[in-house]
PDB file of N, CA and C in Angstrom:
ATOM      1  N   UNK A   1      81.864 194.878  69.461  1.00  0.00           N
ATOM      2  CA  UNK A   1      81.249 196.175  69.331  1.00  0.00           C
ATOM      3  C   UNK A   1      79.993 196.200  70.191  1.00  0.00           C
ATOM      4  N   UNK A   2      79.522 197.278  70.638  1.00  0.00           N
ATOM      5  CA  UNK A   2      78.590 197.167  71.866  1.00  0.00           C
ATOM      6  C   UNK A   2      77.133 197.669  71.048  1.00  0.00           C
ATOM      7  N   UNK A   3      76.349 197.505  71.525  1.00  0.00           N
ATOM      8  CA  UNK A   3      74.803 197.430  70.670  1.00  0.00           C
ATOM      9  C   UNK A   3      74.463 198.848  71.855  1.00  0.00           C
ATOM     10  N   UNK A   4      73.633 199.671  71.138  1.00  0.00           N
ATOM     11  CA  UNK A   4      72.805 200.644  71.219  1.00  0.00           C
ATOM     12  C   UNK A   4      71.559 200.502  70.761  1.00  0.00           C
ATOM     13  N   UNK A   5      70.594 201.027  71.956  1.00  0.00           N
ATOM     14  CA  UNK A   5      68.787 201.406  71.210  1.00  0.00           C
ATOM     15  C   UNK A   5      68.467 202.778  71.173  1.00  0.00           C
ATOM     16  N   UNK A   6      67.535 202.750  70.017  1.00  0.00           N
ATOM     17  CA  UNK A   6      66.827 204.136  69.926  1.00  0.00           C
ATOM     18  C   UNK A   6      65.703 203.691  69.818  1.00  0.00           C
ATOM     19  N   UNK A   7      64.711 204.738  70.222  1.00  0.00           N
ATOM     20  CA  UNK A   7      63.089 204.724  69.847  1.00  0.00           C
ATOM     21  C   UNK A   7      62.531 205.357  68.382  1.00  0.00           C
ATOM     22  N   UNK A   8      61.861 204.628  67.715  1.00  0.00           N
ATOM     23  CA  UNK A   8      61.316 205.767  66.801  1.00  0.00           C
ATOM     24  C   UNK A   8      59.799 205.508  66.882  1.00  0.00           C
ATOM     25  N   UNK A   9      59.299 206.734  66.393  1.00  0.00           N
ATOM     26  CA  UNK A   9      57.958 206.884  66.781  1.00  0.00           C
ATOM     27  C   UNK A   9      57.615 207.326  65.675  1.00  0.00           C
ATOM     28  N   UNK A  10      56.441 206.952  65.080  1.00  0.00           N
ATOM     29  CA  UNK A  10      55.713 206.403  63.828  1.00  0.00           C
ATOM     30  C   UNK A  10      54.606 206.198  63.853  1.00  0.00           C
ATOM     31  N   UNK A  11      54.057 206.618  62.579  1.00  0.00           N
ATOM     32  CA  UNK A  11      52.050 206.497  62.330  1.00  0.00           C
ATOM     33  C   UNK A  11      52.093 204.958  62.869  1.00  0.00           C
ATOM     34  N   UNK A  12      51.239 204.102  63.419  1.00  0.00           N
ATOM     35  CA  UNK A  12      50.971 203.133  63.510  1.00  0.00           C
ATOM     36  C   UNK A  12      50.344 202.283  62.266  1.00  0.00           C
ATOM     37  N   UNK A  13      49.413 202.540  61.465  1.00  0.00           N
ATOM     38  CA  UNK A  13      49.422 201.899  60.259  1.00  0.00           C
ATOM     39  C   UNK A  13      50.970 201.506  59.620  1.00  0.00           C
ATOM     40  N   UNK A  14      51.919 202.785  59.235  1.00  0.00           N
ATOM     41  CA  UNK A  14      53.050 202.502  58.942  1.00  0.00           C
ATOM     42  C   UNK A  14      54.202 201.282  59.321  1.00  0.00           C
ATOM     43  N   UNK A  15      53.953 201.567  60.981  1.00  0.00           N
ATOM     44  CA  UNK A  15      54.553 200.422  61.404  1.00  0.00           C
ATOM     45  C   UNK A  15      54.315 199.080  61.278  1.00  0.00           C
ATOM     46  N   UNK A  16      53.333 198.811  61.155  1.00  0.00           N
ATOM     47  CA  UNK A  16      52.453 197.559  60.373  1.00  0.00           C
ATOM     48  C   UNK A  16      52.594 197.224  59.587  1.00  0.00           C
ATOM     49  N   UNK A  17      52.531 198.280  58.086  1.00  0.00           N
ATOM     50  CA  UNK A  17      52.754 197.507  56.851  1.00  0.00           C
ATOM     51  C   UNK A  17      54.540 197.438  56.608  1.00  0.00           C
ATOM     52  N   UNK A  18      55.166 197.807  57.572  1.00  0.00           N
ATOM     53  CA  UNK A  18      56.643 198.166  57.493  1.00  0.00           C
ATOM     54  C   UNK A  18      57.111 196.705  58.197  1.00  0.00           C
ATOM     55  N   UNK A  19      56.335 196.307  58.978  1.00  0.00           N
ATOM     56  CA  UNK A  19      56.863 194.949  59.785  1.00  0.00           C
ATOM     57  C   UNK A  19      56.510 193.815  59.351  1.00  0.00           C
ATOM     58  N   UNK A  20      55.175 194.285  58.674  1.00  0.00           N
ATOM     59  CA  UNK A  20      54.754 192.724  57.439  1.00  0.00           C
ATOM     60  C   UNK A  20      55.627 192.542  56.351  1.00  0.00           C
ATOM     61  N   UNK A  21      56.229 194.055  55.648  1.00  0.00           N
ATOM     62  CA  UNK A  21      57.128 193.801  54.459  1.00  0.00           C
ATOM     63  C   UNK A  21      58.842 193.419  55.075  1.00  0.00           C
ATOM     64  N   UNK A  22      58.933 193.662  56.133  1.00  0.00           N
ATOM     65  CA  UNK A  22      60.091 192.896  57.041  1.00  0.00           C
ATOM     66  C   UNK A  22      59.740 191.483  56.831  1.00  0.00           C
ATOM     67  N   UNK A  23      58.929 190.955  57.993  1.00  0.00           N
ATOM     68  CA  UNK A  23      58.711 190.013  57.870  1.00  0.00           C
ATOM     69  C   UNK A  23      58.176 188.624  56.259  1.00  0.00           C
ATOM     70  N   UNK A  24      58.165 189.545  55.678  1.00  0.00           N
ATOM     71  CA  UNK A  24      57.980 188.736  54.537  1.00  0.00           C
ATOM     72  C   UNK A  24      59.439 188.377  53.735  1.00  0.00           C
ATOM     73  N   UNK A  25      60.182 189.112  54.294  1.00  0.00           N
ATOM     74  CA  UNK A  25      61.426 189.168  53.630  1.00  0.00           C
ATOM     75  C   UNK A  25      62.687 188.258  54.485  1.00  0.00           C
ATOM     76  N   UNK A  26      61.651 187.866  55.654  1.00  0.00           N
ATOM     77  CA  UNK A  26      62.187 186.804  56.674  1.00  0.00           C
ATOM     78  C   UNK A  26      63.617 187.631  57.821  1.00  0.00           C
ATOM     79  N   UNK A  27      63.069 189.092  57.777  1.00  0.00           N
ATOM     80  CA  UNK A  27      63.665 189.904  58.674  1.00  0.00           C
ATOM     81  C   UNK A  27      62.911 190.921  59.868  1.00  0.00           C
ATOM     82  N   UNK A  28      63.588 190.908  60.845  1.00  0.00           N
ATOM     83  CA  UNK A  28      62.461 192.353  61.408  1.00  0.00           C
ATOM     84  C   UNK A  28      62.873 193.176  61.346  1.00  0.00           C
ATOM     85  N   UNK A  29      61.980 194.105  61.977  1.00  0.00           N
ATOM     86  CA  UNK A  29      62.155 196.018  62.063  1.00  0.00           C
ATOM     87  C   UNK A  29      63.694 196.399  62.249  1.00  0.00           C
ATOM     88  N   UNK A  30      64.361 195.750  63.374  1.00  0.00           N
ATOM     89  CA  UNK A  30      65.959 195.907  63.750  1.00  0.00           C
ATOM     90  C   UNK A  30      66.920 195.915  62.957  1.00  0.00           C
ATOM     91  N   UNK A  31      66.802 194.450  61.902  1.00  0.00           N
ATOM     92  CA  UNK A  31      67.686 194.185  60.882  1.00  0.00           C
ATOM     93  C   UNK A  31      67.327 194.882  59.772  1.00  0.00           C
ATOM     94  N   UNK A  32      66.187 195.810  59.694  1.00  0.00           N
ATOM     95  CA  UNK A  32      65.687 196.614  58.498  1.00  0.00           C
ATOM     96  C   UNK A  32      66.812 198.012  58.539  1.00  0.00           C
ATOM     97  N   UNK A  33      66.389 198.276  60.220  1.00  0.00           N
ATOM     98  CA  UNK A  33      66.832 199.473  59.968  1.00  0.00           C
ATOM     99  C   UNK A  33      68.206 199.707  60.168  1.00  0.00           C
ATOM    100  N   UNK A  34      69.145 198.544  60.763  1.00  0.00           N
ATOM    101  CA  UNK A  34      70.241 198.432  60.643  1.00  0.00           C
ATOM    102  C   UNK A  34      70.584 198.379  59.199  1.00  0.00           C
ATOM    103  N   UNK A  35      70.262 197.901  58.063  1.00  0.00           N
ATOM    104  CA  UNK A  35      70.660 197.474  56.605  1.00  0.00           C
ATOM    105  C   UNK A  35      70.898 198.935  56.072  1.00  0.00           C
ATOM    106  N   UNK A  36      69.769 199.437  56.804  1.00  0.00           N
ATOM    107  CA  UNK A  36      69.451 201.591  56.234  1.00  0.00           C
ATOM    108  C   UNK A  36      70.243 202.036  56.432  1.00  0.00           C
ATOM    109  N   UNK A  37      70.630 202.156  58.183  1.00  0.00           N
ATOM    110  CA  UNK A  37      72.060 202.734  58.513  1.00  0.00           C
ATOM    111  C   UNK A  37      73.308 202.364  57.733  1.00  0.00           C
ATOM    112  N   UNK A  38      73.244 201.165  57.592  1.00  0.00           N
ATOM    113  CA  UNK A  38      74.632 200.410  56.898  1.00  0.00           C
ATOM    114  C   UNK A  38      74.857 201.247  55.715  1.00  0.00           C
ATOM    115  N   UNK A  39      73.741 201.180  54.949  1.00  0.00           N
ATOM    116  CA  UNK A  39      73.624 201.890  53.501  1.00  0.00           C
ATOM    117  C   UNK A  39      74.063 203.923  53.787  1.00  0.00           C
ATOM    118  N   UNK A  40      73.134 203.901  54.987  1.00  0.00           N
ATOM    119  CA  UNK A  40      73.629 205.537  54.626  1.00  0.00           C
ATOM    120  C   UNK A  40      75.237 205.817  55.173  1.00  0.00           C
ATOM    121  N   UNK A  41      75.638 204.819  56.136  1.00  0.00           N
ATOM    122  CA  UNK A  41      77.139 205.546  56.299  1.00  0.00           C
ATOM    123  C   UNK A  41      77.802 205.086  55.301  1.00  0.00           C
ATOM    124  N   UNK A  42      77.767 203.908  54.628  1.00  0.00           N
ATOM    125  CA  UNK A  42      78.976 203.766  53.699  1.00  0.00           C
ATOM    126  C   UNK A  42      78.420 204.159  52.601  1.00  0.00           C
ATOM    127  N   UNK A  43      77.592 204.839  51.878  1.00  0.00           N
ATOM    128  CA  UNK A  43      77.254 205.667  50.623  1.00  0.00           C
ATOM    129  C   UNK A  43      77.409 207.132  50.985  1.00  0.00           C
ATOM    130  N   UNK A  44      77.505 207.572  52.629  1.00  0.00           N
ATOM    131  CA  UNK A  44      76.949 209.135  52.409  1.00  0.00           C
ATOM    132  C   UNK A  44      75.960 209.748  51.749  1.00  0.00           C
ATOM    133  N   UNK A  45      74.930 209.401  51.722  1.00  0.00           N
ATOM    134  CA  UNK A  45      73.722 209.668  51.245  1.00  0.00           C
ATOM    135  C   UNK A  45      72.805 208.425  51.397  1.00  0.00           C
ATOM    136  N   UNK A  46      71.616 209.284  51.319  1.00  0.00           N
ATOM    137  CA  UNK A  46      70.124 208.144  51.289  1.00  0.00           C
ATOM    138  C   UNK A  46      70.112 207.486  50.550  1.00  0.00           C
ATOM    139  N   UNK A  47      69.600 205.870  51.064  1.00  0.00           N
ATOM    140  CA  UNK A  47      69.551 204.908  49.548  1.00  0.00           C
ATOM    141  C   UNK A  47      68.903 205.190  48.730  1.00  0.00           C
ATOM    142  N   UNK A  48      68.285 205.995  48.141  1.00  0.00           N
ATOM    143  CA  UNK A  48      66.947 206.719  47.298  1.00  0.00           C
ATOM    144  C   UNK A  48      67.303 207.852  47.427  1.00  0.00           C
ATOM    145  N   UNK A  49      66.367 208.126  46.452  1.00  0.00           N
ATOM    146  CA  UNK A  49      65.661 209.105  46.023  1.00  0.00           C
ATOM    147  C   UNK A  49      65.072 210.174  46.706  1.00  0.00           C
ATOM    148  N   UNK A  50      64.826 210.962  46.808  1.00  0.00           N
ATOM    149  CA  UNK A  50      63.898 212.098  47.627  1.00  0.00           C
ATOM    150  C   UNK A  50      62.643 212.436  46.082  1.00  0.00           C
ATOM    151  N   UNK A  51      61.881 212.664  45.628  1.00  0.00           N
ATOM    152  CA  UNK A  51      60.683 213.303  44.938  1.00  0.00           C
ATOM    153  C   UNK A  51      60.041 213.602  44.807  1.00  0.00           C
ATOM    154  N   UNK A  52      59.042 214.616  44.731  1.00  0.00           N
ATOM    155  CA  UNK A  52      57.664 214.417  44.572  1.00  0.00           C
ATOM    156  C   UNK A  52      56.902 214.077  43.932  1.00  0.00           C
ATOM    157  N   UNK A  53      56.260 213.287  44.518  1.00  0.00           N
ATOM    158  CA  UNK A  53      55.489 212.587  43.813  1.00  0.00           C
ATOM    159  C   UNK A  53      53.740 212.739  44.104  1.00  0.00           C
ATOM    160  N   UNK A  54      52.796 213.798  43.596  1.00  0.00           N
ATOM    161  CA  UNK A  54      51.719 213.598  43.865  1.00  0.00           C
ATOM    162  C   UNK A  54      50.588 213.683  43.031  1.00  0.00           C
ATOM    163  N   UNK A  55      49.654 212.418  43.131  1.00  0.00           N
ATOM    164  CA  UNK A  55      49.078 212.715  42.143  1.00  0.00           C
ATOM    165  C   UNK A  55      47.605 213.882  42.180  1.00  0.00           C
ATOM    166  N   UNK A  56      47.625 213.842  42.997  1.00  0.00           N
ATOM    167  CA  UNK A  56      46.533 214.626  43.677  1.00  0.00           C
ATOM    168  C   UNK A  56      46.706 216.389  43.404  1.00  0.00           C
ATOM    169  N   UNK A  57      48.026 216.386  43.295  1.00  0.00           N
ATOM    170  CA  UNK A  57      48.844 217.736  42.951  1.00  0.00           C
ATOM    171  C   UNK A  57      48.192 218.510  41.347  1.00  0.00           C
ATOM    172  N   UNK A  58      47.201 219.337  41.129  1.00  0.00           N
ATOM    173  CA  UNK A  58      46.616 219.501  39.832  1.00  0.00           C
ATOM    174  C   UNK A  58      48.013 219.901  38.395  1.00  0.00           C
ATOM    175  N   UNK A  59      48.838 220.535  39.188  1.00  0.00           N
ATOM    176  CA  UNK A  59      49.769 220.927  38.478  1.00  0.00           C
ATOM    177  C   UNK A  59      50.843 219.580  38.018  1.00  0.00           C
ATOM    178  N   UNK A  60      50.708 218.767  38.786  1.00  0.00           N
ATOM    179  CA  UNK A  60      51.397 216.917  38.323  1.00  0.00           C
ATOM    180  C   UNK A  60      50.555 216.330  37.623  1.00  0.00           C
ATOM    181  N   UNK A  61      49.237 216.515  37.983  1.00  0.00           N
ATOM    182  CA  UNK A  61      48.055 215.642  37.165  1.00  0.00           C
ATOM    183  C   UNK A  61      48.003 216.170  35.501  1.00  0.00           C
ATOM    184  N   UNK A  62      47.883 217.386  35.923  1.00  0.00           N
ATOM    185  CA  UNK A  62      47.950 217.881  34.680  1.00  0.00           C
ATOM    186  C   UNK A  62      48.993 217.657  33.415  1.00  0.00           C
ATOM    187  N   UNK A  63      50.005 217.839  33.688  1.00  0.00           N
ATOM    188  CA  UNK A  63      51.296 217.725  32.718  1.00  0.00           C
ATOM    189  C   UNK A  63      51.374 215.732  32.794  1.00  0.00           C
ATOM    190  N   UNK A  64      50.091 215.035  33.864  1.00  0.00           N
ATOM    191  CA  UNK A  64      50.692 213.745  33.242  1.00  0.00           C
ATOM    192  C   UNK A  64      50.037 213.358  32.082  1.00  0.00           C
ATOM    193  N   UNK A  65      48.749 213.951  32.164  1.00  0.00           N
ATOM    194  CA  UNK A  65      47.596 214.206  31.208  1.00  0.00           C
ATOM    195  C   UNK A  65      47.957 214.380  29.536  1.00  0.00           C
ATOM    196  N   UNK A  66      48.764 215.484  30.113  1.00  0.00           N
ATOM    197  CA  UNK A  66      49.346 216.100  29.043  1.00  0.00           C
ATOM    198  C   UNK A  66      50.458 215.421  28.382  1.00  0.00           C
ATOM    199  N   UNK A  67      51.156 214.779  29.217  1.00  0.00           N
ATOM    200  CA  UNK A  67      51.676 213.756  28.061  1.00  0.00           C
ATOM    201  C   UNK A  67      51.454 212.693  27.991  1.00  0.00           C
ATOM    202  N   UNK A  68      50.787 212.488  28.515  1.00  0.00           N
ATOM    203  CA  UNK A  68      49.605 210.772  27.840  1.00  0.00           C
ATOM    204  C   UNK A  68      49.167 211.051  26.664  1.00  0.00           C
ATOM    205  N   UNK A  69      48.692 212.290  26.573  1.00  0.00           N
ATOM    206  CA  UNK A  69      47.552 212.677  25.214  1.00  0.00           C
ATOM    207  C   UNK A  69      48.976 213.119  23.694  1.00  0.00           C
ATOM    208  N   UNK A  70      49.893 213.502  24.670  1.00  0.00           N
ATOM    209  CA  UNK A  70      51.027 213.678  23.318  1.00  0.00           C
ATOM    210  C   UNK A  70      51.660 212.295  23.082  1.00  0.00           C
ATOM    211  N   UNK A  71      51.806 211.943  23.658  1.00  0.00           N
ATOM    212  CA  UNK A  71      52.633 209.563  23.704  1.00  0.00           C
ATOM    213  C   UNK A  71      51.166 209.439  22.606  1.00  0.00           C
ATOM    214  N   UNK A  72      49.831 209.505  22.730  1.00  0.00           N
ATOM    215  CA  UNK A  72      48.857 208.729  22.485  1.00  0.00           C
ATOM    216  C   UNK A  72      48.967 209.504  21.059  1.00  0.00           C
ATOM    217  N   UNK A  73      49.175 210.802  20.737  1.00  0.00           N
ATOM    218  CA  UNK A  73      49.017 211.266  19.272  1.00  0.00           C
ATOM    219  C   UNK A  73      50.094 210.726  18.272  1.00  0.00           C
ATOM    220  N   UNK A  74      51.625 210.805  19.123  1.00  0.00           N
ATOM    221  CA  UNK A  74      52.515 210.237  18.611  1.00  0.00           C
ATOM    222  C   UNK A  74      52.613 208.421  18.342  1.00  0.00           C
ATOM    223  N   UNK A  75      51.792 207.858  19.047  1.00  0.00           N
ATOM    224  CA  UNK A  75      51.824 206.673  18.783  1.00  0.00           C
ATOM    225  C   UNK A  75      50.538 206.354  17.738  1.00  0.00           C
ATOM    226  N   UNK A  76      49.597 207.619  17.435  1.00  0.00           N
ATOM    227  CA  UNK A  76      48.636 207.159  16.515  1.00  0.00           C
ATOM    228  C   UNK A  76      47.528 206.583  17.347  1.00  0.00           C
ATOM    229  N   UNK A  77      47.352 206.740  18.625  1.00  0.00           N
ATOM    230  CA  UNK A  77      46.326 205.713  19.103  1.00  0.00           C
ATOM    231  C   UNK A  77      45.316 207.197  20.146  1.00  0.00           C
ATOM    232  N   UNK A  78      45.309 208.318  19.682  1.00  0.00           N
ATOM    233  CA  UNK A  78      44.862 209.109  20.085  1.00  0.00           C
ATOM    234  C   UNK A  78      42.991 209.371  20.238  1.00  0.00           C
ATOM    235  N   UNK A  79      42.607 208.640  18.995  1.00  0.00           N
ATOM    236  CA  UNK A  79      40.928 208.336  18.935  1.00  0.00           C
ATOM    237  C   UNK A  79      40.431 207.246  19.358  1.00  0.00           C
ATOM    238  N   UNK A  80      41.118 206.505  19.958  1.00  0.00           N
ATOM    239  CA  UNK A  80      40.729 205.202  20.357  1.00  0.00           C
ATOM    240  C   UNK A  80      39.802 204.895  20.779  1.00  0.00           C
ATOM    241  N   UNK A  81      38.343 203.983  20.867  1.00  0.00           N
ATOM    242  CA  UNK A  81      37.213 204.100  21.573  1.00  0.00           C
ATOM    243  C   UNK A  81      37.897 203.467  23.043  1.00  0.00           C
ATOM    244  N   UNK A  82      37.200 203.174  24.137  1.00  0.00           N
ATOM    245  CA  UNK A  82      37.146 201.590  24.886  1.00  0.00           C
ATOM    246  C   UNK A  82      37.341 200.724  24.402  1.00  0.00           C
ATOM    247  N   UNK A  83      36.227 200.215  23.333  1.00  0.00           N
ATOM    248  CA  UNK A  83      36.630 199.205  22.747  1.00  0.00           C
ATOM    249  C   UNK A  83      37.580 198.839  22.511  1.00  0.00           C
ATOM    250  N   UNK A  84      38.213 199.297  21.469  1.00  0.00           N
ATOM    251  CA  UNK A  84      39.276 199.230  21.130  1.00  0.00           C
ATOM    252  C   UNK A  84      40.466 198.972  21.831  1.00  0.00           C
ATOM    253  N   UNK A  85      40.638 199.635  23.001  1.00  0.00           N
ATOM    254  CA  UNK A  85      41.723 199.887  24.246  1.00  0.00           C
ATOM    255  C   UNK A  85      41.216 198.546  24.738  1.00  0.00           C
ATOM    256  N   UNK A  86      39.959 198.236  25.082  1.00  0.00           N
ATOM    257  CA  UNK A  86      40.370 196.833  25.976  1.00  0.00           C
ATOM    258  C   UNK A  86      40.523 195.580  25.446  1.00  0.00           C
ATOM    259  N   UNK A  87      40.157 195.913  23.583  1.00  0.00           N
ATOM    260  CA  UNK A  87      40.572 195.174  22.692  1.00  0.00           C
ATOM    261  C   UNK A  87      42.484 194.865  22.631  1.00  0.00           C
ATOM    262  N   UNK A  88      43.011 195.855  22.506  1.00  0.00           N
ATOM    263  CA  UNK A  88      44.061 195.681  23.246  1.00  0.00           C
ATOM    264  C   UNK A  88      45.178 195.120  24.067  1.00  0.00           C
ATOM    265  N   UNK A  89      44.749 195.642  25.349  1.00  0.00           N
ATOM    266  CA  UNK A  89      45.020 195.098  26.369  1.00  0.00           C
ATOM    267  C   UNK A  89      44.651 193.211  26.398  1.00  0.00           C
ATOM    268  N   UNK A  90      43.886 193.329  25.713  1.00  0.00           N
ATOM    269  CA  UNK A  90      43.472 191.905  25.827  1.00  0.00           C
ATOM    270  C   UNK A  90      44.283 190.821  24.847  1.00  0.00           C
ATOM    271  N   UNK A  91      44.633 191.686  23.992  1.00  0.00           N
ATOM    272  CA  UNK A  91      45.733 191.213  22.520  1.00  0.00           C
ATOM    273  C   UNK A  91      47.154 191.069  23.238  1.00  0.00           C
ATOM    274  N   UNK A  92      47.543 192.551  24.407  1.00  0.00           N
ATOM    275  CA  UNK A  92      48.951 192.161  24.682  1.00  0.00           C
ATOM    276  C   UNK A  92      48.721 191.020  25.916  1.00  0.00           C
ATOM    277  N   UNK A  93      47.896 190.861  26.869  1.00  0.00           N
ATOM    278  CA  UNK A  93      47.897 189.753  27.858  1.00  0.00           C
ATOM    279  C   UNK A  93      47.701 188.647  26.853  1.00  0.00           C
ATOM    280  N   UNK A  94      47.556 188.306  26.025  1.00  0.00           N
ATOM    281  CA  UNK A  94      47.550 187.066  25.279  1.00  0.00           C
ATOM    282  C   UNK A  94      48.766 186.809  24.618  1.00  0.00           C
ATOM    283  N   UNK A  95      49.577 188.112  24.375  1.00  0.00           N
ATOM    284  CA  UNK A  95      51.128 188.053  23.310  1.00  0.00           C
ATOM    285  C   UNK A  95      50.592 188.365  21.943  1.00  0.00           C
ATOM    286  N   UNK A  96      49.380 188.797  21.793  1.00  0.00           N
ATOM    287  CA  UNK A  96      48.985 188.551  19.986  1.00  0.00           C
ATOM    288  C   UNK A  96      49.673 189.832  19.693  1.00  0.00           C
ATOM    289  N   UNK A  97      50.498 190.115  18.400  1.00  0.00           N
ATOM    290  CA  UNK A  97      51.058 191.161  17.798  1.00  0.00           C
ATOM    291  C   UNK A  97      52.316 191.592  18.472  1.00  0.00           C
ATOM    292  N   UNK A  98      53.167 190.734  19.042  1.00  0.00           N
ATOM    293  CA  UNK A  98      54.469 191.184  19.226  1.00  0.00           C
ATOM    294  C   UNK A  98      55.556 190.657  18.490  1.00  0.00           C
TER     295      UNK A  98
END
């Protein structure tokens, strides 16, 4: 089978942290994006997801807010000081109470 190139053109930060997480995985950019292609012709579709995701978005922030504070009433842990919370956190990194 005969090999073909394309160019892609990309933020430069991107390409960076995209070639370190290649390379950490003991592959480069080529064999990355060959694995992608592989994946999208024999699935017909993107390996993922498409979403939005922002947190910056007031209308996302908000409703996450909003159910933190309903999880936190329903779990009873709604008045909690600091204290308490990093009392906590400090109980589950240790395993105490599971």
């Amino acid at each position: 089978m005969g090999k073909a190139t394309f160019n892609v053109i990309m933020d430069e930060t991107l390409k960076i942290q995209f070639e370190t997480w290649c390379n950490y995985f003991g592959m480069d950019m080529s064999t990355a994006i060959n694995i992608f292609a592989r994946a999208v012709v024999q699935e017909q579709k993107m390996p993922f997801e498409f979403s939005s995701f922002d947190l910056f978005n007031p209308t996302y922030a908000t409703k996450m807010f909003d159910d933190a504070r309903k999880q936190a009433l329903e779990n009873g842990v709604a008045n909690m000081t600091m204290e308490e919370i990093d009392e906590e956190i400090s109980r589950a990194r240790k395993g105490i109470g599971e």
